[in-house]
C-alpha atoms as a PDB file:
ATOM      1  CA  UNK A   1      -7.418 120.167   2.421  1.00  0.00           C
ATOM      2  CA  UNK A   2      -7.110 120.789   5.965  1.00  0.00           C
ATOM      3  CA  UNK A   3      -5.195 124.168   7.506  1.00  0.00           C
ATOM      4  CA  UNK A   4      -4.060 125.163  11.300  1.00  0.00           C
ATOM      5  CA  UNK A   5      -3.189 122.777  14.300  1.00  0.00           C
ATOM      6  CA  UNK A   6      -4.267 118.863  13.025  1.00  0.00           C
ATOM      7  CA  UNK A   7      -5.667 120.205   9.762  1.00  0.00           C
ATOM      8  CA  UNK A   8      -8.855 121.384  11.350  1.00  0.00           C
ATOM      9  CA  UNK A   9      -9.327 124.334   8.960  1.00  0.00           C
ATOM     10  CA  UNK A  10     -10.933 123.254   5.601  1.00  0.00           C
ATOM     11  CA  UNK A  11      -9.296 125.435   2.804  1.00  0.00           C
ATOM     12  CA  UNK A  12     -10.155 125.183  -1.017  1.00  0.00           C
ATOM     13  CA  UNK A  13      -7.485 123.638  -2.873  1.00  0.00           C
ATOM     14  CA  UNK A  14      -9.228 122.607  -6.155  1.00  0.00           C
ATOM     15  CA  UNK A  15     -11.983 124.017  -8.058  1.00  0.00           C
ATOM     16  CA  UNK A  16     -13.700 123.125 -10.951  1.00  0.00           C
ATOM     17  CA  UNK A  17     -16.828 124.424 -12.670  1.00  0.00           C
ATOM     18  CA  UNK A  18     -19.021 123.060 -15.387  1.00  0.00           C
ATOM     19  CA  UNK A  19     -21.762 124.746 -17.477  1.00  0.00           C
ATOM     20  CA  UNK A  20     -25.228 123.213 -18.190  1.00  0.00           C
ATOM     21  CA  UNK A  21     -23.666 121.408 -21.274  1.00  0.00           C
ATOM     22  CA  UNK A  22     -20.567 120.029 -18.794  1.00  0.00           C
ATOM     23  CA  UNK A  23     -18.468 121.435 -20.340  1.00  0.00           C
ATOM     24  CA  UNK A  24     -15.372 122.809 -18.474  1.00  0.00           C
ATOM     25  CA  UNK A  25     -15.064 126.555 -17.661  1.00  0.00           C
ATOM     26  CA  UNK A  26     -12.769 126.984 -14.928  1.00  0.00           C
ATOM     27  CA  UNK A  27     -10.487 123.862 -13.210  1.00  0.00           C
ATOM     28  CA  UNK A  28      -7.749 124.689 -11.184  1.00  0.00           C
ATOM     29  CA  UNK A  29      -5.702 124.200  -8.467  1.00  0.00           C
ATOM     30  CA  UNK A  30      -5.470 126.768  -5.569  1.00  0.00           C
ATOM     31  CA  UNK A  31      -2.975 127.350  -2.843  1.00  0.00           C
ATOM     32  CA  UNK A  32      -4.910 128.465   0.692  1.00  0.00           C
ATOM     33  CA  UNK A  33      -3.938 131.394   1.983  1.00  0.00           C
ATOM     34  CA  UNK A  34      -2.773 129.072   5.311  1.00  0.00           C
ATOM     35  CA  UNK A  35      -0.594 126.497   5.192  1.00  0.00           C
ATOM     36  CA  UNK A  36      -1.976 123.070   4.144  1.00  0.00           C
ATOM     37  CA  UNK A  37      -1.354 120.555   7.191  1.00  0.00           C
ATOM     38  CA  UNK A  38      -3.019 117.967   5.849  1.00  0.00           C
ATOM     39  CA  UNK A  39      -3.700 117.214   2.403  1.00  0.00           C
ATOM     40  CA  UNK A  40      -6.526 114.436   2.954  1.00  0.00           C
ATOM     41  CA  UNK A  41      -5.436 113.201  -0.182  1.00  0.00           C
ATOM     42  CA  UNK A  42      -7.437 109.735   0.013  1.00  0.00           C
ATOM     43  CA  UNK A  43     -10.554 112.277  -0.344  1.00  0.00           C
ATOM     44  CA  UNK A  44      -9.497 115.196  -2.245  1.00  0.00           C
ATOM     45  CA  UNK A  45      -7.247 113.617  -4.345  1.00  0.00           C
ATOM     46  CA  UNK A  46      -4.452 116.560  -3.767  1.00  0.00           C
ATOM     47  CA  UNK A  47      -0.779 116.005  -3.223  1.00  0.00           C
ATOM     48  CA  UNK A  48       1.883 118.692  -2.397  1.00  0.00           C
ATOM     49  CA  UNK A  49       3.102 119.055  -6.034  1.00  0.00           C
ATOM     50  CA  UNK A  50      -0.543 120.063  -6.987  1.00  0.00           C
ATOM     51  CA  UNK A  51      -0.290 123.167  -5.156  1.00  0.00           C
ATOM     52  CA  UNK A  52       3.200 124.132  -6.398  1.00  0.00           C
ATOM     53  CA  UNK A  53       2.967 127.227  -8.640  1.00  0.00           C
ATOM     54  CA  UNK A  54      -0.990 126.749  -7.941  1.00  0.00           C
ATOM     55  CA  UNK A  55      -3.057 129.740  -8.181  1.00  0.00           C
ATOM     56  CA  UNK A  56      -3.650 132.200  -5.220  1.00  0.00           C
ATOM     57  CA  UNK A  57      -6.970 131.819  -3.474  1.00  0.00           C
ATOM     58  CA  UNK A  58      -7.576 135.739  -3.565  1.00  0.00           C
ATOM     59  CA  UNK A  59      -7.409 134.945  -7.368  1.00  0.00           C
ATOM     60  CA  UNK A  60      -9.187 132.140  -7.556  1.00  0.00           C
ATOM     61  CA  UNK A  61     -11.914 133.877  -5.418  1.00  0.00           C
ATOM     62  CA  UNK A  62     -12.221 136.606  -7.488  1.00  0.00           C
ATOM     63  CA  UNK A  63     -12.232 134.936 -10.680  1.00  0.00           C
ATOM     64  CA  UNK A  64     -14.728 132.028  -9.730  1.00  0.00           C
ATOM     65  CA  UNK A  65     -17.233 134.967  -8.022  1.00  0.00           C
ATOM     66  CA  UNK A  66     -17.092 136.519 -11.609  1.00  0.00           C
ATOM     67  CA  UNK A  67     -17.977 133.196 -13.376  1.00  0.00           C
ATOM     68  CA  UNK A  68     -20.902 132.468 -10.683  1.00  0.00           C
ATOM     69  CA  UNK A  69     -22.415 136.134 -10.646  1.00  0.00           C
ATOM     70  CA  UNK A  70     -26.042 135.749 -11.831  1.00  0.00           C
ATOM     71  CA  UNK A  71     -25.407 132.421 -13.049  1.00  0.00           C
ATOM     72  CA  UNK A  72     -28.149 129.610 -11.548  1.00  0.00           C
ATOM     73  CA  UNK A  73     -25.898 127.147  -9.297  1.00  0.00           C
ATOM     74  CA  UNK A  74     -26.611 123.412  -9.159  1.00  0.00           C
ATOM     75  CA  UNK A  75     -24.588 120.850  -7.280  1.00  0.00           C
ATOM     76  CA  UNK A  76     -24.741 118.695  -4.262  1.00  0.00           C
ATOM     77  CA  UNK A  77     -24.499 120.061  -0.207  1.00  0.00           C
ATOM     78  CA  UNK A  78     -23.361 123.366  -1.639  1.00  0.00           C
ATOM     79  CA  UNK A  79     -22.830 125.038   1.417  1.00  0.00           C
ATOM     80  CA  UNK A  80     -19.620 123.441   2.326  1.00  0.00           C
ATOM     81  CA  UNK A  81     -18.185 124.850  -1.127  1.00  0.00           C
ATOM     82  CA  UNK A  82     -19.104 128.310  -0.892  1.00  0.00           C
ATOM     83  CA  UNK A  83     -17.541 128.266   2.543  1.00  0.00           C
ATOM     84  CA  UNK A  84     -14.738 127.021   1.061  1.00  0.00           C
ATOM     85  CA  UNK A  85     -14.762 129.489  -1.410  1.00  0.00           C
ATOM     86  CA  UNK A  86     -16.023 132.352   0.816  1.00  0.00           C
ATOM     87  CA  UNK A  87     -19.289 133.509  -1.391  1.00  0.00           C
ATOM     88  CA  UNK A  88     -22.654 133.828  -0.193  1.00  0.00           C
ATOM     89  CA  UNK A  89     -24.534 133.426  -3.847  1.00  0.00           C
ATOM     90  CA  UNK A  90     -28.158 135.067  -3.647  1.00  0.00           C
ATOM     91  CA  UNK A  91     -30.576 131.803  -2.588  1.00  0.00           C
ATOM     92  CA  UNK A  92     -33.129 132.290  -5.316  1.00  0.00           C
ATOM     93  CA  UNK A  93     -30.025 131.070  -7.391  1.00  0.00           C
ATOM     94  CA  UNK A  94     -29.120 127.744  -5.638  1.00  0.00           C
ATOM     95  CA  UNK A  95     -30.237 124.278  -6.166  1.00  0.00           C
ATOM     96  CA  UNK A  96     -28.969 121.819  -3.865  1.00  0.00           C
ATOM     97  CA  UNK A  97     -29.290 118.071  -4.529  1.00  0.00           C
ATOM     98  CA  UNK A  98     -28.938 117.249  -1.257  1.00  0.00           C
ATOM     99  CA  UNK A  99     -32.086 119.734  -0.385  1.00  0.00           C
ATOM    100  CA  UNK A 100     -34.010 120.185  -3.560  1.00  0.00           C
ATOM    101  CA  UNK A 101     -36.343 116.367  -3.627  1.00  0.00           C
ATOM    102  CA  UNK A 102     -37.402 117.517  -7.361  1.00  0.00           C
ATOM    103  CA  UNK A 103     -32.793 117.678  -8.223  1.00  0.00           C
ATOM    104  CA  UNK A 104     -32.786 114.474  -6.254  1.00  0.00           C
ATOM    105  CA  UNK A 105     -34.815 112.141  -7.798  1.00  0.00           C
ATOM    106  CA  UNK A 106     -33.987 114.179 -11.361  1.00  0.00           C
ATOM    107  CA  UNK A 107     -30.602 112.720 -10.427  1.00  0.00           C
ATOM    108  CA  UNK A 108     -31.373 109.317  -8.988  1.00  0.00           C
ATOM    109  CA  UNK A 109     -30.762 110.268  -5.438  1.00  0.00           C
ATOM    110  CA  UNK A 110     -32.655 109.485  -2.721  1.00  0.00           C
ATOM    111  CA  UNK A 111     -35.621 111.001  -1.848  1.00  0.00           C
ATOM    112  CA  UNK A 112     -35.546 110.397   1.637  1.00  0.00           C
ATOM    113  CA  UNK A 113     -33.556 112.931   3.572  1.00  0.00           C
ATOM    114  CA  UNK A 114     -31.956 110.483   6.168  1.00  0.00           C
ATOM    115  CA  UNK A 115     -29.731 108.833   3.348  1.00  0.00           C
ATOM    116  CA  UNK A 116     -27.637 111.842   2.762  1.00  0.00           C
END
């Protein structure tokens, strides 16, 4: 979702984490610490209601950091979600699909760089 004047400030409003099995460990709604000026709900899917009674990034934070600590991350052009989320996980603990060639042809992506 998008904070400040015109909704320029990306803020977390939904997070969701899966282990290596995909199963679900942690899916939630969070409230940004700023006010949401634009949902961009035709991308993120959020709506107003969502973030009634939602949980409080600080908590969020906190309680996603603990699930990631040590853990091996994989996902695609992770660094727009730990800005989101404000965590700098150690790099030797990252895979990025939309870096790693090996995670992107393992997951039928591209190979080529230039069709990000």
């Amino acid at each position: 979702v998008g904070c400040g004047p015109n909704g320029r400030i990306s803020a977390l409003a939904r997070c969701s984490i899966v282990n290596y099995n995909g199963d679900i460990i942690f899916d939630s709604y969070v409230k940004p610490s700023l006010p949401v000026t634009d949902y961009r709900t035709k991308w993120s899917g959020v709506k107003h209601k969502h973030l009634d009674g939602a949980m409080l990034f600080n908590d969020a934070r906190k309680k996603i950091r603990k699930l990631l600590l040590n853990k091996y991350i994989v996902g695609h052009d992770l660094k727009n979600d730990f800005q989101a989320i404000q965590i700098k996980p150690h790099p030797l603990l990252v895979r990025d699909t939309s870096i790693c060639l090996a995670l992107r042809h393992l997951a039928g992506l591209p190979v080529n760089k230039n069709h990000r």
